[in-house]
C-alpha atoms as a PDB file:
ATOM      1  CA  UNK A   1      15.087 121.275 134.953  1.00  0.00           C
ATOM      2  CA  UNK A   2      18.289 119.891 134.730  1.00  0.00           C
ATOM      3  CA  UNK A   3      21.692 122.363 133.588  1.00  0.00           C
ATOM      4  CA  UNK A   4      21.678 120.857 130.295  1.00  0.00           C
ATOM      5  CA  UNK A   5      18.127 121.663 129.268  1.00  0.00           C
ATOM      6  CA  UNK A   6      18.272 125.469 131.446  1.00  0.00           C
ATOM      7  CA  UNK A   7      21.788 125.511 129.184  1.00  0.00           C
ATOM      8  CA  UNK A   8      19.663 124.426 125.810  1.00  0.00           C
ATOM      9  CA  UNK A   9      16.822 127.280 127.078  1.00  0.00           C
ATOM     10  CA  UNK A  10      19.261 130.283 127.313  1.00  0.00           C
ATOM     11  CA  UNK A  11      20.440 129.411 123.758  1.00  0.00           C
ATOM     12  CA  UNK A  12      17.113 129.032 121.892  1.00  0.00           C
ATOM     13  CA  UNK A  13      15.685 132.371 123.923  1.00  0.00           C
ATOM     14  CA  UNK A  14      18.928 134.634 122.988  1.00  0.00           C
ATOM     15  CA  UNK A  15      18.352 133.117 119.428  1.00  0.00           C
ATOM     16  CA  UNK A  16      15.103 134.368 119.213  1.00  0.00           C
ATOM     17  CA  UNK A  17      16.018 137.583 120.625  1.00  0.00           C
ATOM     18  CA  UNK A  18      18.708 137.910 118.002  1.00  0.00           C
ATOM     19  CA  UNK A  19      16.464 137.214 115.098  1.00  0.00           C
ATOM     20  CA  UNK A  20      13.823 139.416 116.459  1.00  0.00           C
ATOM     21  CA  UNK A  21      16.436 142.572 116.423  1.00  0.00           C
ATOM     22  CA  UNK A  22      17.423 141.507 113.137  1.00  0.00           C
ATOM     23  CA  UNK A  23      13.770 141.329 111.782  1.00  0.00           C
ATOM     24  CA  UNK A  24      12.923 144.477 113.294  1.00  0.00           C
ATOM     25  CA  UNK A  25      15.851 146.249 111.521  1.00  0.00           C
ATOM     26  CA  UNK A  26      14.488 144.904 108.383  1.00  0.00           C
ATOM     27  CA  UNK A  27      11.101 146.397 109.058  1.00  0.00           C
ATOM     28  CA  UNK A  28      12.383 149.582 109.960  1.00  0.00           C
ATOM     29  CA  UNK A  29      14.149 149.919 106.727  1.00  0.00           C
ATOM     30  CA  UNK A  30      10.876 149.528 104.829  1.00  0.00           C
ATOM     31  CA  UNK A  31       8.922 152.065 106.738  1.00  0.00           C
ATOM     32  CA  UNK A  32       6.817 149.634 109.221  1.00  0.00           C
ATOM     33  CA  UNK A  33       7.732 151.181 112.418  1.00  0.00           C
ATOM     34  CA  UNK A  34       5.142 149.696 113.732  1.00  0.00           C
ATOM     35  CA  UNK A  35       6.263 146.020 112.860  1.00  0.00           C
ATOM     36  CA  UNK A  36       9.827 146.810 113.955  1.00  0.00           C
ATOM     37  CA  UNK A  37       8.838 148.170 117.562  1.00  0.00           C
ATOM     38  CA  UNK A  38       7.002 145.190 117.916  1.00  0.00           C
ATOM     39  CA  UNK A  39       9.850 142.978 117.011  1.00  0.00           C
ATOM     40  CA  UNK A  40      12.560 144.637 118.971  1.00  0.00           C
ATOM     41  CA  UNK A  41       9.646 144.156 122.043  1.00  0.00           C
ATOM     42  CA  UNK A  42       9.507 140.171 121.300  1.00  0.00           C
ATOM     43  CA  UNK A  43      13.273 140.257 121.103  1.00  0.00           C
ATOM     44  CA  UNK A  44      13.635 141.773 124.518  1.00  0.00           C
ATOM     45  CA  UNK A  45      10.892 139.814 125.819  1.00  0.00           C
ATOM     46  CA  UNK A  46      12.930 136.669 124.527  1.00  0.00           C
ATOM     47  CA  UNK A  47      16.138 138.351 126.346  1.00  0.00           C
ATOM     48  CA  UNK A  48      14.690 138.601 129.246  1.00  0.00           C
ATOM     49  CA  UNK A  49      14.323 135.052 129.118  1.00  0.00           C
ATOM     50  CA  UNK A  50      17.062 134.089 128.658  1.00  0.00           C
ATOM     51  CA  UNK A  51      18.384 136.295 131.026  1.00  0.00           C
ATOM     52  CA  UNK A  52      16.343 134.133 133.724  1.00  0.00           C
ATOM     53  CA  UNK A  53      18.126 131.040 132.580  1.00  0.00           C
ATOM     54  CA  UNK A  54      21.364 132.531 133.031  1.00  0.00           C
ATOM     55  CA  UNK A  55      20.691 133.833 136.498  1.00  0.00           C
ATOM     56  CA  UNK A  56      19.530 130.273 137.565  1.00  0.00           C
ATOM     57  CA  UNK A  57      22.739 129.277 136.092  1.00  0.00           C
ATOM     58  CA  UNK A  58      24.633 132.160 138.443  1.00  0.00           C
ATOM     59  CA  UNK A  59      22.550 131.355 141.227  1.00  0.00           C
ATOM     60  CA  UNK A  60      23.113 127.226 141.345  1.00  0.00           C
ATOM     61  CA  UNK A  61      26.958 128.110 141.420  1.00  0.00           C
ATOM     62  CA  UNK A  62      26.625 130.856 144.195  1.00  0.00           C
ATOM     63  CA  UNK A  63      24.651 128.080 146.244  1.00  0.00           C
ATOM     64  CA  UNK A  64      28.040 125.800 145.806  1.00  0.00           C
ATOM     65  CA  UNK A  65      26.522 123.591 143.263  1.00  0.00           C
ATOM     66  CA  UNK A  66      29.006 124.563 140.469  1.00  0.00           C
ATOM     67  CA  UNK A  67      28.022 123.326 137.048  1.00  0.00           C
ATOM     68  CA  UNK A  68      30.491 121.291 134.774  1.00  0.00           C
ATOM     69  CA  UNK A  69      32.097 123.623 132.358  1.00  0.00           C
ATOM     70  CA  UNK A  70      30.690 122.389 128.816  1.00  0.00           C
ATOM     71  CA  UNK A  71      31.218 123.818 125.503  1.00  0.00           C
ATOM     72  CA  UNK A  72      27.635 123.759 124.990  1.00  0.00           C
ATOM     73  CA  UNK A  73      27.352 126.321 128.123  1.00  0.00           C
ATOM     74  CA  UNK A  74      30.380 128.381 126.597  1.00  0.00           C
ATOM     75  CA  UNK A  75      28.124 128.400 123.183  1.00  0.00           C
ATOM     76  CA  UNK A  76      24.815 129.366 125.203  1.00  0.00           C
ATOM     77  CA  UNK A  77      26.750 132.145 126.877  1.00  0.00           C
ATOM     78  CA  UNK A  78      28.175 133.277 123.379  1.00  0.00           C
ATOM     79  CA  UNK A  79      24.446 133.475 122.108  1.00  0.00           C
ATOM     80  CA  UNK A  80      23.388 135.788 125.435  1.00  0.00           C
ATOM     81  CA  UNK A  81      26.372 138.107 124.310  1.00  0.00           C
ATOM     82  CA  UNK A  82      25.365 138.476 120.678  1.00  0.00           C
ATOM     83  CA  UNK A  83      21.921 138.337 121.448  1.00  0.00           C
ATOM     84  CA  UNK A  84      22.305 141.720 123.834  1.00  0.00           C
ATOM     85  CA  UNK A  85      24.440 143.180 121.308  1.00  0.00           C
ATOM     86  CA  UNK A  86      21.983 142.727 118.528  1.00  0.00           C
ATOM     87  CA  UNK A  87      19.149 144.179 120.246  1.00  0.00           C
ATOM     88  CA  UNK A  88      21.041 147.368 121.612  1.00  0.00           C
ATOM     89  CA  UNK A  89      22.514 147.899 118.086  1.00  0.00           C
ATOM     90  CA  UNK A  90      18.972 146.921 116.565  1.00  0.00           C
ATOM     91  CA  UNK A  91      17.168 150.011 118.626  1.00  0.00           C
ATOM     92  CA  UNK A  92      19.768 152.028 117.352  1.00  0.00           C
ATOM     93  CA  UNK A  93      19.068 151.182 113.729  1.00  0.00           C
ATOM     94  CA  UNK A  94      15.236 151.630 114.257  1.00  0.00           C
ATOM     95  CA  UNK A  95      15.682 154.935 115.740  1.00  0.00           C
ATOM     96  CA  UNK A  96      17.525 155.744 112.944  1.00  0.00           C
ATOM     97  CA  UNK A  97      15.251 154.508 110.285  1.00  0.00           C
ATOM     98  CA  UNK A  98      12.570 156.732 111.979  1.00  0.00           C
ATOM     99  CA  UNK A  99      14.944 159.674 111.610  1.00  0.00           C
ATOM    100  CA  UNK A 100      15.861 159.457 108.005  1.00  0.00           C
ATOM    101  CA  UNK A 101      12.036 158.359 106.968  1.00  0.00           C
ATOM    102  CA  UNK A 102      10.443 161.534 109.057  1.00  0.00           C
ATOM    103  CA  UNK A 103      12.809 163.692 106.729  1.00  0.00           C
END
């Protein structure tokens, strides 16, 4: 796979991770817990992903083969950060969703 389509791979995993978290907020806030711990499951699933695409990214550079800085890889990178900080923030909201509908 060449860096432009392992570049085009991290984005469209860390999107789907992001709009997993975000779904799975929305379920929680309706009651389906069940829904919302599958979502935030698919979202890290989807992370994790992505997180492979990054590391081949890491690991062509550490070999010497350093990859053209593109915009498109600074935007790919940008959707890994917000992806992660989605899901972390989206457990958080679950957890609380649980906590407020138990009471």
């Amino acid at each position: 796979m060449d860096m432009e389509q392992v570049t085009m791979q991290l984005i469209v995993n860390s999107g789907d991770a992001k709009s997993k978290a975000i779904e799975a907020i929305d379920s929680a806030k309706s009651g389906d817990f069940g829904g919302a711990d599958a979502l935030l499951k698919e979202a890290g699933e989807a992370l994790s992903k992505a997180h492979g695409y990054q590391t081949d990214i890491i690991q062509e550079e550490a070999g010497g083969n350093v990859p053209q800085m593109t915009i498109l890889m600074a935007h790919a990178q940008d959707h890994l950060m917000n992806a992660i900080t989605v899901l972390d923030l989206s457990r958080e909201f679950v957890d609380l969703y649980k906590k407020i509908f138990t009471k």
